[in-house]
PDB file of N, CA and C in Angstrom:
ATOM      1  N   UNK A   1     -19.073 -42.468  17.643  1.00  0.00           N
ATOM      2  CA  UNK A   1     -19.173 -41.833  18.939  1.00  0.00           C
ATOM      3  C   UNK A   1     -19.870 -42.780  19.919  1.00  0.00           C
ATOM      4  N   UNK A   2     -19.398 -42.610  21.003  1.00  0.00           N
ATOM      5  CA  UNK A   2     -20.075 -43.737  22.140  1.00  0.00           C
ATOM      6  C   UNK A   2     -21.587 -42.889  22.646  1.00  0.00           C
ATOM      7  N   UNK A   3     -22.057 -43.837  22.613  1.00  0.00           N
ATOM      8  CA  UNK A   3     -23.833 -43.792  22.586  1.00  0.00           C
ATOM      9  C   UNK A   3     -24.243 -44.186  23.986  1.00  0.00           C
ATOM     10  N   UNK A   4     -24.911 -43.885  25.153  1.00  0.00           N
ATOM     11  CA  UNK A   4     -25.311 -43.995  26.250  1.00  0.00           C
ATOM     12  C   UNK A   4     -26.327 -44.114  26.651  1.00  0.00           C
ATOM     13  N   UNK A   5     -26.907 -45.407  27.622  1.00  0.00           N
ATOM     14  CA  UNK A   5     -28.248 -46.095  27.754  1.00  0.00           C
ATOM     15  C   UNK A   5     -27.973 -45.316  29.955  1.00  0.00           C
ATOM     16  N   UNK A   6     -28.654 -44.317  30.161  1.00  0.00           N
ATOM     17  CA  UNK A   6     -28.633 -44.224  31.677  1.00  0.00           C
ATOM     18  C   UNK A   6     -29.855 -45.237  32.363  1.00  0.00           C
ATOM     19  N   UNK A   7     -29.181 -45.825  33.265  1.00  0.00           N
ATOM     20  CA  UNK A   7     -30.147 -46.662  34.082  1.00  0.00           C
ATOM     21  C   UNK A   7     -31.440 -45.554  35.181  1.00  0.00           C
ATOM     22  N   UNK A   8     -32.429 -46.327  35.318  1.00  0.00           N
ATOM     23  CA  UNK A   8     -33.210 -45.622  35.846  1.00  0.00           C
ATOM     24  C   UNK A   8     -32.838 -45.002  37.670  1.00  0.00           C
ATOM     25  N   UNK A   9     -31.655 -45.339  37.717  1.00  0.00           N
ATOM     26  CA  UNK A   9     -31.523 -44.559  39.443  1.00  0.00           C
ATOM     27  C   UNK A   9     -30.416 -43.504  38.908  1.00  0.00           C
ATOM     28  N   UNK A  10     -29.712 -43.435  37.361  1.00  0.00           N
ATOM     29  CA  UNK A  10     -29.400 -41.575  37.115  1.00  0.00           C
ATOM     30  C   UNK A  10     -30.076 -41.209  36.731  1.00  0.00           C
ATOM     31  N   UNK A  11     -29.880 -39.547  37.430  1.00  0.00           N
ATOM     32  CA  UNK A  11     -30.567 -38.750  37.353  1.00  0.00           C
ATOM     33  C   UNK A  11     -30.601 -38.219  35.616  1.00  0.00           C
ATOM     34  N   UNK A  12     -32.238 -37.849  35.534  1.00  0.00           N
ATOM     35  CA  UNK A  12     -31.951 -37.757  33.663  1.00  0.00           C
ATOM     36  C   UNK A  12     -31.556 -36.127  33.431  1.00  0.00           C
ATOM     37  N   UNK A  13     -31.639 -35.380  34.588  1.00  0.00           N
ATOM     38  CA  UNK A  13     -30.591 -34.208  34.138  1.00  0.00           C
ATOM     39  C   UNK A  13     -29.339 -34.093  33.364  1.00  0.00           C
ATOM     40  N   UNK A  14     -28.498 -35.739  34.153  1.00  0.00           N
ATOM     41  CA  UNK A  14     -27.107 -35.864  33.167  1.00  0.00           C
ATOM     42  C   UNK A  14     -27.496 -36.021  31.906  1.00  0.00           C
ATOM     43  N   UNK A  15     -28.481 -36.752  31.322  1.00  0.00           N
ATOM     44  CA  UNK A  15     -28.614 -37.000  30.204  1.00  0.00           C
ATOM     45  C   UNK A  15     -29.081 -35.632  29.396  1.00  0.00           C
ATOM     46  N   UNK A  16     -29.796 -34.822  29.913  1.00  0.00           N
ATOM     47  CA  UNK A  16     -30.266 -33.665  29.180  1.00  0.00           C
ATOM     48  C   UNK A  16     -28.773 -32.760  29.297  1.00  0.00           C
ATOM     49  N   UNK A  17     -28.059 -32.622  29.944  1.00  0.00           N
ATOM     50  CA  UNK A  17     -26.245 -31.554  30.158  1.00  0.00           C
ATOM     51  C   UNK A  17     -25.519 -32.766  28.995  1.00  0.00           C
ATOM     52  N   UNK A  18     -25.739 -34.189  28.911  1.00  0.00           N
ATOM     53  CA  UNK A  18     -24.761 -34.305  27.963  1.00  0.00           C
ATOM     54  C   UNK A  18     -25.443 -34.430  26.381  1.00  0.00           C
ATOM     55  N   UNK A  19     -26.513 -34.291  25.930  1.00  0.00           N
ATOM     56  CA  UNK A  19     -27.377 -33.955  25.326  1.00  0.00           C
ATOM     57  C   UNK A  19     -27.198 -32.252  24.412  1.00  0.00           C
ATOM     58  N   UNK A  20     -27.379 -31.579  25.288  1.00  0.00           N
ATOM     59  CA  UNK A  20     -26.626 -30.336  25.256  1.00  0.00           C
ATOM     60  C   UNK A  20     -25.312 -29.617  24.502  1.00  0.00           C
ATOM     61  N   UNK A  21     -24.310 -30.992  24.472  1.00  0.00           N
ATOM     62  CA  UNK A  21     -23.287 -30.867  24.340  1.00  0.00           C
ATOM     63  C   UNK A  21     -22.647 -31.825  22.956  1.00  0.00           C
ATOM     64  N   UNK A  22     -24.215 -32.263  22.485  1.00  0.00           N
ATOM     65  CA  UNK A  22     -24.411 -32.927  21.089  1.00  0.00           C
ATOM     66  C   UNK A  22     -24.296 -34.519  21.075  1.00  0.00           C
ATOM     67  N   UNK A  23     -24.105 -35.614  22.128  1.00  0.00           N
ATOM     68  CA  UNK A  23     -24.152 -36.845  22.929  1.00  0.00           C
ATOM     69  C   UNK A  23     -25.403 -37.137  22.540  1.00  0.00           C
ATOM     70  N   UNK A  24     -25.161 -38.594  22.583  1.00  0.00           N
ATOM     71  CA  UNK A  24     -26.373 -39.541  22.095  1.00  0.00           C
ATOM     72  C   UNK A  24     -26.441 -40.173  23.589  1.00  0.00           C
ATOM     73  N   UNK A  25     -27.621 -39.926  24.412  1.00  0.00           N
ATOM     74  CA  UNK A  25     -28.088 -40.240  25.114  1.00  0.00           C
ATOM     75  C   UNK A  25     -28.967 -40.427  25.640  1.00  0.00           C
ATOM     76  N   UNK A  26     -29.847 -42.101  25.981  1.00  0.00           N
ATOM     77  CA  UNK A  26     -31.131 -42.113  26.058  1.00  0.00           C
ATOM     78  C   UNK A  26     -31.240 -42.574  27.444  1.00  0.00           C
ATOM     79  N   UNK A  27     -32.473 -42.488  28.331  1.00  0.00           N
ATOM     80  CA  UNK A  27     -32.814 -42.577  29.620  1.00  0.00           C
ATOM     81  C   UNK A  27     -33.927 -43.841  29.712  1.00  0.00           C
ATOM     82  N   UNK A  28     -33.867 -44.656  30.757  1.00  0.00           N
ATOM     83  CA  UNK A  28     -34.851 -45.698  30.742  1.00  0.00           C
ATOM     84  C   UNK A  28     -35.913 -45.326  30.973  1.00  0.00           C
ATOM     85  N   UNK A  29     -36.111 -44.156  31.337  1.00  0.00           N
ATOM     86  CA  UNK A  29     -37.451 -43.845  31.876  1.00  0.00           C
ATOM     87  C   UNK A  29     -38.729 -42.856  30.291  1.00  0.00           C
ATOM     88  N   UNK A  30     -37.413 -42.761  29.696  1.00  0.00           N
ATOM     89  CA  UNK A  30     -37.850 -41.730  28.208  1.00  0.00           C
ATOM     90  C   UNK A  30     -37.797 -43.371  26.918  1.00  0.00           C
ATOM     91  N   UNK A  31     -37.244 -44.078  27.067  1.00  0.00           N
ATOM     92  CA  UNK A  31     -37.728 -45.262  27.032  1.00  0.00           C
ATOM     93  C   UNK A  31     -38.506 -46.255  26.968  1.00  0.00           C
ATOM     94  N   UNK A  32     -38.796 -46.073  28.071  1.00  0.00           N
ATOM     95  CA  UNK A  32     -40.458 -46.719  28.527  1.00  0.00           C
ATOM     96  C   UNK A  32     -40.046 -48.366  29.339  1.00  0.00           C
ATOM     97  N   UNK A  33     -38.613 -48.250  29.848  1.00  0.00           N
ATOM     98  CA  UNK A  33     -38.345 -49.611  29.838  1.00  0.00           C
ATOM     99  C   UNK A  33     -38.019 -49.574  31.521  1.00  0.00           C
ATOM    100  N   UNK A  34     -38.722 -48.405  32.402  1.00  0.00           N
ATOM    101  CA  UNK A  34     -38.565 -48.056  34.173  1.00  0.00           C
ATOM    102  C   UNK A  34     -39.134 -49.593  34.374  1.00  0.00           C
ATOM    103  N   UNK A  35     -38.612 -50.081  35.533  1.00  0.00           N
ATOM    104  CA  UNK A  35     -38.926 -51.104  36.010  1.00  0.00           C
ATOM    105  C   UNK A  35     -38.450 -53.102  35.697  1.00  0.00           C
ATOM    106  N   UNK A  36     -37.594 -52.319  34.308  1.00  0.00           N
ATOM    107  CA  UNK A  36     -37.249 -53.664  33.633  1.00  0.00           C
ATOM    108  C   UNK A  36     -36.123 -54.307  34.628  1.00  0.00           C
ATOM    109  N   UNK A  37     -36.075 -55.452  34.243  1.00  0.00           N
ATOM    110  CA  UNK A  37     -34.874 -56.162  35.168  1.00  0.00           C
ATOM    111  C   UNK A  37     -33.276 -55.643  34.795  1.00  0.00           C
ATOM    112  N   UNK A  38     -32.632 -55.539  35.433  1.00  0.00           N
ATOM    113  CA  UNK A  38     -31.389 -55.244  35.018  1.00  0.00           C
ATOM    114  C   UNK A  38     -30.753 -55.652  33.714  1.00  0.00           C
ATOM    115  N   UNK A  39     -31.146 -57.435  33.399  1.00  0.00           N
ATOM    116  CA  UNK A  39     -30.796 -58.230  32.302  1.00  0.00           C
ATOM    117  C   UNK A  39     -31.219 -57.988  30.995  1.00  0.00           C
ATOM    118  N   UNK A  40     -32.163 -57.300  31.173  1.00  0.00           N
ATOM    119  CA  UNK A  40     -33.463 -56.635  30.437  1.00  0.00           C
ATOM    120  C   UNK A  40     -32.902 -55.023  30.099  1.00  0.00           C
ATOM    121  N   UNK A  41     -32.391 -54.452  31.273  1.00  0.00           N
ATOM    122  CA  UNK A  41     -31.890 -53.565  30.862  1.00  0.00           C
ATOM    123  C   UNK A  41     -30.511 -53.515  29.960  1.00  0.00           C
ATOM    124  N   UNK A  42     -30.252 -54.354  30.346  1.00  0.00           N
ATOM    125  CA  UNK A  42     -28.176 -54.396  29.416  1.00  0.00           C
ATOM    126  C   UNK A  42     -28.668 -54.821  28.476  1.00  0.00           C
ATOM    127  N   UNK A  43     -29.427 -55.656  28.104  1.00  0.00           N
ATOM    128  CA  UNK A  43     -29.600 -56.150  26.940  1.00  0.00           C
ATOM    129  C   UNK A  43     -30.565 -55.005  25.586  1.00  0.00           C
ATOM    130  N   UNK A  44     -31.331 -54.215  26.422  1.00  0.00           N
ATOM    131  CA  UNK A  44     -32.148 -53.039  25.872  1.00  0.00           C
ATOM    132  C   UNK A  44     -30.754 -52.169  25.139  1.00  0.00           C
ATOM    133  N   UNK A  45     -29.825 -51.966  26.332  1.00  0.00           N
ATOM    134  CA  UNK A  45     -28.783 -51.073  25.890  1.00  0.00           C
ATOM    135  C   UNK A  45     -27.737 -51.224  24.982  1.00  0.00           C
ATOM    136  N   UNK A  46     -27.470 -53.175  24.402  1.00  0.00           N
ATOM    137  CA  UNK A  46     -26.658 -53.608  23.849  1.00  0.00           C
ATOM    138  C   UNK A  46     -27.421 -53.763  22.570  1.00  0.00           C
ATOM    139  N   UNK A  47     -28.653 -53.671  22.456  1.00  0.00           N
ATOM    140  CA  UNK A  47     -29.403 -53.612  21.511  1.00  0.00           C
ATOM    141  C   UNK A  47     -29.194 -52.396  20.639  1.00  0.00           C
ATOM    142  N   UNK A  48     -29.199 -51.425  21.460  1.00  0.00           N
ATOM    143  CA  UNK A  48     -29.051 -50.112  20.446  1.00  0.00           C
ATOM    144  C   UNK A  48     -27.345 -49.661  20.690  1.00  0.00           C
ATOM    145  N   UNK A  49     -26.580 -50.349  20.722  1.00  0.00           N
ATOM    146  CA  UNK A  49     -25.209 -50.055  21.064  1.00  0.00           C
ATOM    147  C   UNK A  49     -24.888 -48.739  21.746  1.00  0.00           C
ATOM    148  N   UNK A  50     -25.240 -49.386  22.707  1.00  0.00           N
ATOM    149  CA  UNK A  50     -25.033 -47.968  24.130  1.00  0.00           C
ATOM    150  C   UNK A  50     -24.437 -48.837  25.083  1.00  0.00           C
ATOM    151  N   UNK A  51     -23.174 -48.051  26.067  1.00  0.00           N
ATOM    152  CA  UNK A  51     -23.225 -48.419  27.238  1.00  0.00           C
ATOM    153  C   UNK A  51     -24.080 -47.747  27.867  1.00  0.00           C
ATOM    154  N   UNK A  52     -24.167 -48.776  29.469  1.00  0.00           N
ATOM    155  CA  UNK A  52     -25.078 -48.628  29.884  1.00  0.00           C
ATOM    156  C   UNK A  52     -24.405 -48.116  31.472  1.00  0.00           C
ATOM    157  N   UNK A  53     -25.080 -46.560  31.788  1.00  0.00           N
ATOM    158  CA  UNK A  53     -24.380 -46.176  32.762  1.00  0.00           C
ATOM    159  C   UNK A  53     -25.634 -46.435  34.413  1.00  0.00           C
ATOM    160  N   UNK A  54     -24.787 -46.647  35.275  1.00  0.00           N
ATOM    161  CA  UNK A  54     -25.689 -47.174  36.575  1.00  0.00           C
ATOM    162  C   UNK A  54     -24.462 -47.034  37.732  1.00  0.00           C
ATOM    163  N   UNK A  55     -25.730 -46.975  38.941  1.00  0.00           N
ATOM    164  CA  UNK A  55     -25.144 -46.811  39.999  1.00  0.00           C
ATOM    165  C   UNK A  55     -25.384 -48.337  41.053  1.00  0.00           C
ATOM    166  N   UNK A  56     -26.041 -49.393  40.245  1.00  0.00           N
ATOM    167  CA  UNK A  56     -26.103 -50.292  40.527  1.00  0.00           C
ATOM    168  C   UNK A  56     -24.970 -51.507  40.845  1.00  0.00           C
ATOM    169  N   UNK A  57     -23.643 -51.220  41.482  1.00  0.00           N
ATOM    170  CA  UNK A  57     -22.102 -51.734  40.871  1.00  0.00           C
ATOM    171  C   UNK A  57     -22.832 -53.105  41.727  1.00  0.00           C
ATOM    172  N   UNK A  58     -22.855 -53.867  42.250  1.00  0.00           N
ATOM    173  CA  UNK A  58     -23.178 -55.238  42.793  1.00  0.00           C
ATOM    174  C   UNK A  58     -23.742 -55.874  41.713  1.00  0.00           C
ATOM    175  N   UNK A  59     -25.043 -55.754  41.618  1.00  0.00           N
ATOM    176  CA  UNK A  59     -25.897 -56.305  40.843  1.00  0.00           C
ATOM    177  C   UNK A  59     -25.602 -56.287  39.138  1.00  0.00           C
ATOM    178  N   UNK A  60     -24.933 -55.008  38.879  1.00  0.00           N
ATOM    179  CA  UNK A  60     -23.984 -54.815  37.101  1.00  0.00           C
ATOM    180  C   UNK A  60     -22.886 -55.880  37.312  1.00  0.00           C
ATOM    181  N   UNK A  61     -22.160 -55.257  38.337  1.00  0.00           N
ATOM    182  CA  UNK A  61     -20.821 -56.284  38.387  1.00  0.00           C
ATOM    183  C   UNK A  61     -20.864 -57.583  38.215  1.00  0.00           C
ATOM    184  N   UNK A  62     -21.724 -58.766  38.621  1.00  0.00           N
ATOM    185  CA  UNK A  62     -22.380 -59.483  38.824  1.00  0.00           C
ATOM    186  C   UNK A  62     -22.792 -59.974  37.639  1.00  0.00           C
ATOM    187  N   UNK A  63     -23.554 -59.223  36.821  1.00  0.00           N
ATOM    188  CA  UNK A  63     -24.426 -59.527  35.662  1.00  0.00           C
ATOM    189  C   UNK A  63     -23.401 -59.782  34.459  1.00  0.00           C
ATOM    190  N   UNK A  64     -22.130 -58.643  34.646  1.00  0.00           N
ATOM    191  CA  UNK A  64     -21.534 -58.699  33.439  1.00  0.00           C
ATOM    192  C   UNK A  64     -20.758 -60.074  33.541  1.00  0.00           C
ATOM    193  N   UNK A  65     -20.067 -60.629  34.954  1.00  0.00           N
ATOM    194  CA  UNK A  65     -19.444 -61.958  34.735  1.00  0.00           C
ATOM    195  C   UNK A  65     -20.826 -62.745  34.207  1.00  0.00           C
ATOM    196  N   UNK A  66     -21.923 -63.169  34.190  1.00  0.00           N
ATOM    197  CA  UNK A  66     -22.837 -63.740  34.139  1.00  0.00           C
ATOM    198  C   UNK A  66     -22.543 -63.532  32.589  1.00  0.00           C
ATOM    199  N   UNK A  67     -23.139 -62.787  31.920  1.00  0.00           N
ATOM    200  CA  UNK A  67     -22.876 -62.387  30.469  1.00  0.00           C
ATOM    201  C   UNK A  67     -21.561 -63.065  30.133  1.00  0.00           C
ATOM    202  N   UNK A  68     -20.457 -62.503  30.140  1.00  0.00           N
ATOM    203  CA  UNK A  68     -18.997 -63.158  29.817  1.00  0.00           C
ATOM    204  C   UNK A  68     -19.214 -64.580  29.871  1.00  0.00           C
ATOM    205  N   UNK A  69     -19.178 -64.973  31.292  1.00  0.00           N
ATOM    206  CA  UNK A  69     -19.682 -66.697  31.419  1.00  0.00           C
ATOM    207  C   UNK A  69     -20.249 -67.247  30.481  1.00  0.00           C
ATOM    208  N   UNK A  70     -21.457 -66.941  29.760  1.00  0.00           N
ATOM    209  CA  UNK A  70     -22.498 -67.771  29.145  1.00  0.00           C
ATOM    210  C   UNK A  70     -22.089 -67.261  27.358  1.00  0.00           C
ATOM    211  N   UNK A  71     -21.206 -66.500  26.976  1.00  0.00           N
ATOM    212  CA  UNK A  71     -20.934 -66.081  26.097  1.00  0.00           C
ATOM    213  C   UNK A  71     -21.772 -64.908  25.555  1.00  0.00           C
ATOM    214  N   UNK A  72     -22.623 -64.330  25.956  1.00  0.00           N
ATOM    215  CA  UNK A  72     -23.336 -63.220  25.460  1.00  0.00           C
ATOM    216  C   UNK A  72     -22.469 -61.869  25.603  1.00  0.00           C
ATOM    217  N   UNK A  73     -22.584 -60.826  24.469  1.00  0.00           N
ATOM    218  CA  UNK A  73     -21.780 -59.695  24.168  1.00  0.00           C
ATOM    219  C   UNK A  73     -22.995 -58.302  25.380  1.00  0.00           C
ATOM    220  N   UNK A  74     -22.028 -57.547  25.465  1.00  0.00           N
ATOM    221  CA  UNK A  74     -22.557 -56.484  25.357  1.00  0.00           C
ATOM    222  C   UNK A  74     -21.745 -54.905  25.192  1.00  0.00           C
ATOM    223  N   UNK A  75     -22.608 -53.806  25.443  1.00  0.00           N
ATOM    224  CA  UNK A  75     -21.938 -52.590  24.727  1.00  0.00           C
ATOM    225  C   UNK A  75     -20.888 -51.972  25.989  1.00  0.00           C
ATOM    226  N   UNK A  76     -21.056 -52.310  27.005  1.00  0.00           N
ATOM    227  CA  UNK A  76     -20.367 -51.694  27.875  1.00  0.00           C
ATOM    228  C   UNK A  76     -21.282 -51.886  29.003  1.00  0.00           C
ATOM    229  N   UNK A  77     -20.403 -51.529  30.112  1.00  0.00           N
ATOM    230  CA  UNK A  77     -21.121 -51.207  31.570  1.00  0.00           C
ATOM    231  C   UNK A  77     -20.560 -49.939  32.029  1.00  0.00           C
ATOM    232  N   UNK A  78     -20.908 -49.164  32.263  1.00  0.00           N
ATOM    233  CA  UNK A  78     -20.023 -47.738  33.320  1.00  0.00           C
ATOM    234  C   UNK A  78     -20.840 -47.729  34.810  1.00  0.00           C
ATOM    235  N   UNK A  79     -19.612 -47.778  35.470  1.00  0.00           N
ATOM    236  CA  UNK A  79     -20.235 -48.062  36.649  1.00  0.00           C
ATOM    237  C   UNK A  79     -19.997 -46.922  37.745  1.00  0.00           C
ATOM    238  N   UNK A  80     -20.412 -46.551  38.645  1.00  0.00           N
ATOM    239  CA  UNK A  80     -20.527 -45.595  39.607  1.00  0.00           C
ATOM    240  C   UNK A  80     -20.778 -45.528  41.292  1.00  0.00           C
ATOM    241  N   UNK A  81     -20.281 -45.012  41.660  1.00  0.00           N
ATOM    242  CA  UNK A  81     -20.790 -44.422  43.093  1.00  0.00           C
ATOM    243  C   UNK A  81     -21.720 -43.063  43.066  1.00  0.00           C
ATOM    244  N   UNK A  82     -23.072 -43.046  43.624  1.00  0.00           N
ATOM    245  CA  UNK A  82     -24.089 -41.457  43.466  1.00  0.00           C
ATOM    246  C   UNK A  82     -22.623 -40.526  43.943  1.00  0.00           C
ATOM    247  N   UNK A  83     -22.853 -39.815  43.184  1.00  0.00           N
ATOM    248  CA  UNK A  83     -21.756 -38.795  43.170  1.00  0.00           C
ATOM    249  C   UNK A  83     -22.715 -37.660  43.504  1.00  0.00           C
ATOM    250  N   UNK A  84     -21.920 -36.188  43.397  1.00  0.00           N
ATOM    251  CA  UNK A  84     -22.819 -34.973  42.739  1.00  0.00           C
ATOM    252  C   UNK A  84     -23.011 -34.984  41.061  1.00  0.00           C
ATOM    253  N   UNK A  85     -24.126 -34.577  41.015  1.00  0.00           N
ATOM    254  CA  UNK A  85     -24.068 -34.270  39.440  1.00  0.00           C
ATOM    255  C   UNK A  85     -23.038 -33.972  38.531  1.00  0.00           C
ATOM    256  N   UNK A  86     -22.682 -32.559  38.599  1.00  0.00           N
ATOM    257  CA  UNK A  86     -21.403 -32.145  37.943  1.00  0.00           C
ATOM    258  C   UNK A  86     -20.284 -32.870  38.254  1.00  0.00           C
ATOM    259  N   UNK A  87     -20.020 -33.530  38.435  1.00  0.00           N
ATOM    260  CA  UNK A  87     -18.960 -34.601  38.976  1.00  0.00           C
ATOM    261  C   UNK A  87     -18.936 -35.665  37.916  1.00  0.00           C
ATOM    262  N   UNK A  88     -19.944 -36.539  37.968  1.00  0.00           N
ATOM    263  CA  UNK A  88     -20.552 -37.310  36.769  1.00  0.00           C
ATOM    264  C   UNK A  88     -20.433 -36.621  35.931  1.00  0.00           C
ATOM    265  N   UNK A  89     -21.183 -35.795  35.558  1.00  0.00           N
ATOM    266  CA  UNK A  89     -20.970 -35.266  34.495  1.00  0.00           C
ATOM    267  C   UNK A  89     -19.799 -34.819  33.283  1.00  0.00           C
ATOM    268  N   UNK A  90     -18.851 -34.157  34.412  1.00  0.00           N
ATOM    269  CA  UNK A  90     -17.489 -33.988  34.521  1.00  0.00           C
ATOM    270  C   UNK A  90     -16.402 -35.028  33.568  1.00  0.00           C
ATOM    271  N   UNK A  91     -16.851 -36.389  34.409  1.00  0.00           N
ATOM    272  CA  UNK A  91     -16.458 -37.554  34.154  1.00  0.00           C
ATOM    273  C   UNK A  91     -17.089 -38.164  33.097  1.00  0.00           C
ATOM    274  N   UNK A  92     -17.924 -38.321  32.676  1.00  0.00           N
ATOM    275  CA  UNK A  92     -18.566 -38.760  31.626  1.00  0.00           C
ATOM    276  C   UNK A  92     -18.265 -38.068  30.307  1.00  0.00           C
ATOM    277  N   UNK A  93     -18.043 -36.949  30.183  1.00  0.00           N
ATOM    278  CA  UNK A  93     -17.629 -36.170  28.970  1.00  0.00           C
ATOM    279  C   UNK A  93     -16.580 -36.440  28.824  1.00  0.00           C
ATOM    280  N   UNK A  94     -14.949 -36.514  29.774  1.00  0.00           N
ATOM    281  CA  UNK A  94     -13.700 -37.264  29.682  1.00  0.00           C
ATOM    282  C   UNK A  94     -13.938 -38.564  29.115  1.00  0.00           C
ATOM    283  N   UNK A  95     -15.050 -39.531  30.185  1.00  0.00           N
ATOM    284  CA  UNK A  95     -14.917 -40.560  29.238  1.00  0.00           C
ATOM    285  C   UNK A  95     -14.963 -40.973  28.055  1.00  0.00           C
ATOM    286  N   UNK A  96     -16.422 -40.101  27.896  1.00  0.00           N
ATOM    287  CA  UNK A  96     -16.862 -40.265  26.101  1.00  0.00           C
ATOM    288  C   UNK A  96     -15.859 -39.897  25.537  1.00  0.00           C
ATOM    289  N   UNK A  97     -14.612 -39.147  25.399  1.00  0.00           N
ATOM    290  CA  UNK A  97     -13.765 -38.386  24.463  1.00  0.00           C
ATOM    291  C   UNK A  97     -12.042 -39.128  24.464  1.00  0.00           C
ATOM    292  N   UNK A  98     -12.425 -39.730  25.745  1.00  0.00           N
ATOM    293  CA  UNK A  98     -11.251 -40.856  26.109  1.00  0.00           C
ATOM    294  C   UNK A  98     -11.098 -42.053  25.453  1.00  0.00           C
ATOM    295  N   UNK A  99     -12.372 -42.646  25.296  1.00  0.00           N
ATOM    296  CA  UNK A  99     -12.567 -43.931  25.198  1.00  0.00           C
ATOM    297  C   UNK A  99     -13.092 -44.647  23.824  1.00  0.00           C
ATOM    298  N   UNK A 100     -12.826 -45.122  23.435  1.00  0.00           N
ATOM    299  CA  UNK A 100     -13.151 -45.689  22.321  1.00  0.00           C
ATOM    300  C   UNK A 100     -14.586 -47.069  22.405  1.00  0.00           C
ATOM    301  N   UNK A 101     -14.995 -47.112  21.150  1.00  0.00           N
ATOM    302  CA  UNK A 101     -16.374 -47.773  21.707  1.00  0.00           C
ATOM    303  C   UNK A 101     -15.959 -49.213  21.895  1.00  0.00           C
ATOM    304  N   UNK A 102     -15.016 -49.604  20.800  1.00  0.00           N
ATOM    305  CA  UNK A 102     -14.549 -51.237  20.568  1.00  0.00           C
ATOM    306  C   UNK A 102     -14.126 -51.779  22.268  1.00  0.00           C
ATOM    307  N   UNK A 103     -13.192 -50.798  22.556  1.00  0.00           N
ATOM    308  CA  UNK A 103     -12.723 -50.914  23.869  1.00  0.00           C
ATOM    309  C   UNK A 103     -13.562 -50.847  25.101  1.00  0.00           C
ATOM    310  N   UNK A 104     -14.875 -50.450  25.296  1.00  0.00           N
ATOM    311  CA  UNK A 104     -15.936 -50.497  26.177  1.00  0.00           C
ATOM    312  C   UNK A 104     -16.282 -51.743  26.053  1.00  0.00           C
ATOM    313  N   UNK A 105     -16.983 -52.647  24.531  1.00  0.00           N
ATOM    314  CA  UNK A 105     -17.611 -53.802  24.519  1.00  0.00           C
ATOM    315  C   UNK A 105     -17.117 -54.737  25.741  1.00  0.00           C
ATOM    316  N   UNK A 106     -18.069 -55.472  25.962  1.00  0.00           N
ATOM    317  CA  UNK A 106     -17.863 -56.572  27.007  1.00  0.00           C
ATOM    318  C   UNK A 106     -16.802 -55.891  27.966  1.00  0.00           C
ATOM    319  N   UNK A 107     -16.720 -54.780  28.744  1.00  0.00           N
ATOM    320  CA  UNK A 107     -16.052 -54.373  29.685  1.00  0.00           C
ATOM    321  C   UNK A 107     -17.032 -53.621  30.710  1.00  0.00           C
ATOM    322  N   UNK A 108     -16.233 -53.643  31.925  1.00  0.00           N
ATOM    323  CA  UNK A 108     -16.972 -52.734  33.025  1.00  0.00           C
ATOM    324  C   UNK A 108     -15.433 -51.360  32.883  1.00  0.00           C
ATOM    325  N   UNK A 109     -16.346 -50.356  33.006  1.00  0.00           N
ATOM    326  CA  UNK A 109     -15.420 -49.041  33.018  1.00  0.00           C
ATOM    327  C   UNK A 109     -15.825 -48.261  34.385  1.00  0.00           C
ATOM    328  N   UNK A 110     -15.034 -48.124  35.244  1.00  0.00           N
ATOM    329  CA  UNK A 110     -15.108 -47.364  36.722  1.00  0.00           C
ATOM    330  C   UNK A 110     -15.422 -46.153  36.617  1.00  0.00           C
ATOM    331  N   UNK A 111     -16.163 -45.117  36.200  1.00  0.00           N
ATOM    332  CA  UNK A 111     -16.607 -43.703  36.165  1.00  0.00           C
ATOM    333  C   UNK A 111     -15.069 -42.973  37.220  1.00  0.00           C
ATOM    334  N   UNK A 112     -14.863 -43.813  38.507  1.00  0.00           N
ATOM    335  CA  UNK A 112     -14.192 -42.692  38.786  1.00  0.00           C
ATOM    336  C   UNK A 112     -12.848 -42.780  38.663  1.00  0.00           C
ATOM    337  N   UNK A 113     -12.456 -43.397  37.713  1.00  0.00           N
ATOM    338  CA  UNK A 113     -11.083 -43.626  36.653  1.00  0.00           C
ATOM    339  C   UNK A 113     -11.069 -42.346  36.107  1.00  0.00           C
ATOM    340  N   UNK A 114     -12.509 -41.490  36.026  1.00  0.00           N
ATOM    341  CA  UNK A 114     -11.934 -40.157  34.731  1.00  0.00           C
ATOM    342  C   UNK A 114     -12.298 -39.258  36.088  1.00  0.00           C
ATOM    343  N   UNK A 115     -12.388 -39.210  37.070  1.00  0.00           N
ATOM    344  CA  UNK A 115     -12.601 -37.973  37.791  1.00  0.00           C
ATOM    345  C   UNK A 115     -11.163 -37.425  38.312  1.00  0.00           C
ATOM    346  N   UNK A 116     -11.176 -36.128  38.397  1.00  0.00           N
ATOM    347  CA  UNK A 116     -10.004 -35.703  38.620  1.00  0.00           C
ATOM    348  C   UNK A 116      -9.781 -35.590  40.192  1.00  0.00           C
TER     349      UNK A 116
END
């Protein structure tokens, strides 16, 4: 099952609704890792094989060619626009049930690819 690292600008409500729903999902802030660098963060999240979901798309987008470039792996990126909650949410449960984990590695996945 795909395993999920939320960056510290989602809200950790999503994580407690997909939690709920029996999802492995951990929050940077329940963590202890608020404030880490982004690089720091993907790498926290590739550590415990989670993608890593954020609303950060510049600075992710960015990071993951950086990663690819230099040859380093990681578990995924899911990337976003602040939506409403249930929206995300919405989308994130499609994804998890859509997507396979092999197929996330070293990829960026558009969150609003699963919104209807």
């Amino acid at each position: 099952m795909l395993k999920l690292y939320l960056d510290e600008d989602v809200h950790e409500d999503i994580a407690m609704s997909l939690r709920l729903r029996g999802y492995d999902v951990k929050t940077t802030k329940e963590s202890g890792n608020k404030g880490l660098s982004d690089t720091e963060q993907l790498k926290y999240a590739t550590a415990g094989n989670r993608a890593i979901v954020t609303f950060n798309i510049a600075d992710f987008n960015k990071l993951h060619s950086e990663f690819i470039n230099n040859g380093i792996e990681h578990s995924g990126i899911i990337l976003s626009k602040q939506l409403p909650m249930g929206i995300i949410i919405k989308a994130l449960l499609k994804l998890i049930s859509d997507v396979k984990i092999k197929n996330l590695r070293n990829n960026i996945i558009w969150l609003s690819d699963w919104i209807n």
